[in-house]
Protein backbone atom coordinates (compact mmCIF):
# COMPACT_ATOMS: atom_id res chain seq x y z
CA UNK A 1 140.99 75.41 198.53
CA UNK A 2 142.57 72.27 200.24
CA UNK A 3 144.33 71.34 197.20
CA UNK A 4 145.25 74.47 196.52
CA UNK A 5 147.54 74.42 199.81
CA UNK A 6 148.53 71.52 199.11
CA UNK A 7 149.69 72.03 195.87
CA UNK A 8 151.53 74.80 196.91
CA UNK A 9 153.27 73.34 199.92
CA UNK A 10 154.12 70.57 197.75
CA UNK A 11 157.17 72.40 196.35
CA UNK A 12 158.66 71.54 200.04
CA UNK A 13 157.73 67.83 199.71
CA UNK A 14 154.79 65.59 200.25
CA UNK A 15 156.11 64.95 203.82
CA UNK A 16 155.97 69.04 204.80
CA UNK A 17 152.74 69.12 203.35
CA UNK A 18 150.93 67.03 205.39
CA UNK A 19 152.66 68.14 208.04
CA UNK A 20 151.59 72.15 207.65
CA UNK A 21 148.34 70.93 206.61
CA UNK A 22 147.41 68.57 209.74
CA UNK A 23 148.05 71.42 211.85
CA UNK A 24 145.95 73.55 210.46
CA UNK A 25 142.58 74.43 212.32
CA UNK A 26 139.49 72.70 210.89
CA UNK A 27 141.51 70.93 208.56
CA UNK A 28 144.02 68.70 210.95
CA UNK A 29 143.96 64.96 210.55
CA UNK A 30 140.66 64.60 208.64
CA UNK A 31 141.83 66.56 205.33
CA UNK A 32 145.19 65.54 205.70
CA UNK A 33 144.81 61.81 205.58
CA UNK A 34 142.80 61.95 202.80
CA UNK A 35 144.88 64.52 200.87
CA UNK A 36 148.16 62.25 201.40
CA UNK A 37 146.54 58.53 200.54
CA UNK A 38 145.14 60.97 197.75
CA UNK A 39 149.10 61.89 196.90
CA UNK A 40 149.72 58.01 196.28
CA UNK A 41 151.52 58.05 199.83
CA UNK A 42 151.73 54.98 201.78
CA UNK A 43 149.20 54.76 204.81
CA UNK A 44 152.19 53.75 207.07
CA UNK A 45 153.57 57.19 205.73
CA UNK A 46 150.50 59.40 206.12
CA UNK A 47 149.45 58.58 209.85
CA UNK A 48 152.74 59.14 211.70
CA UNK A 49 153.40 62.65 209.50
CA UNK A 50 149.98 63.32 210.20
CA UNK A 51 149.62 62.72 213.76
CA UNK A 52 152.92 64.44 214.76
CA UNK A 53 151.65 67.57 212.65
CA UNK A 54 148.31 67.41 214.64
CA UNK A 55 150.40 67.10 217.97
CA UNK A 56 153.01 69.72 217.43
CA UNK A 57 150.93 72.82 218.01
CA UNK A 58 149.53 71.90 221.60
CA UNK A 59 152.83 72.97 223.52
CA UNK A 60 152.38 75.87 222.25
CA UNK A 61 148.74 76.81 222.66
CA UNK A 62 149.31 75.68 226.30
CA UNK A 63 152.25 78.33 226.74
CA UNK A 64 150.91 81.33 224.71
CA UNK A 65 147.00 80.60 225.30
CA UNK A 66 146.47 82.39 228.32
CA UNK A 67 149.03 85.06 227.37
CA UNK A 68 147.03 85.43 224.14
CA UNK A 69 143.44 85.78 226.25
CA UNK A 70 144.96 88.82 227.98
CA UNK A 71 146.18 90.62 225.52
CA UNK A 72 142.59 89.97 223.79
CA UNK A 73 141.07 90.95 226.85
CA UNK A 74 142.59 94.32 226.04
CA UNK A 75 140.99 94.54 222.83
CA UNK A 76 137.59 96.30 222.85
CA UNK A 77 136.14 93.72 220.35
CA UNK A 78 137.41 90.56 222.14
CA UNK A 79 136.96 91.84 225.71
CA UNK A 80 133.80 89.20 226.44
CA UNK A 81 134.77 86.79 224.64
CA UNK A 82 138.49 86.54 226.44
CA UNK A 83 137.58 87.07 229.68
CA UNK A 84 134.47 84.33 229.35
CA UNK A 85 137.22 81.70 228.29
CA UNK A 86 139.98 82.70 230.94
């Protein structure tokens, strides 16, 4: 499944690629380091792309997260687990 996403992101560039794919949940730096020495990408290469793409979603979560518990917190299904974590 990995290399399928990364085949497909591919069509952007090896660079966007790792990028998309270390900020992906689960995945992040330890399936995109791999995947891009994999790709025949220098190591100097990989770790920077990779680190930055690990980095970039935190602003974000940090903004949105506790807008995103309350409006979970409104959600029958989610109501104990939002209001547990807020």
């Amino acid at each position: 499944m990995i290399q399928d996403i990364f085949d497909w992101l591919l069509g952007a560039g090896r660079e966007v690629a790792l990028l998309v794919i270390s900020m992906l949940p689960l995945i992040e730096l330890r399936g995109a380091v791999p995947l891009g020495l994999a790709a025949g990408m220098p190591w100097y290469e990989v770790l920077p792309i990779c680190y930055l793409g690990n980095l970039l979603p935190i602003p974000f979560v940090l903004v949105f997260g506790v807008r995103l518990l309350d409006w979970l917190a409104g959600l029958g299904p989610f109501k104990g687990i939002a209001t547990r974590y807020k």
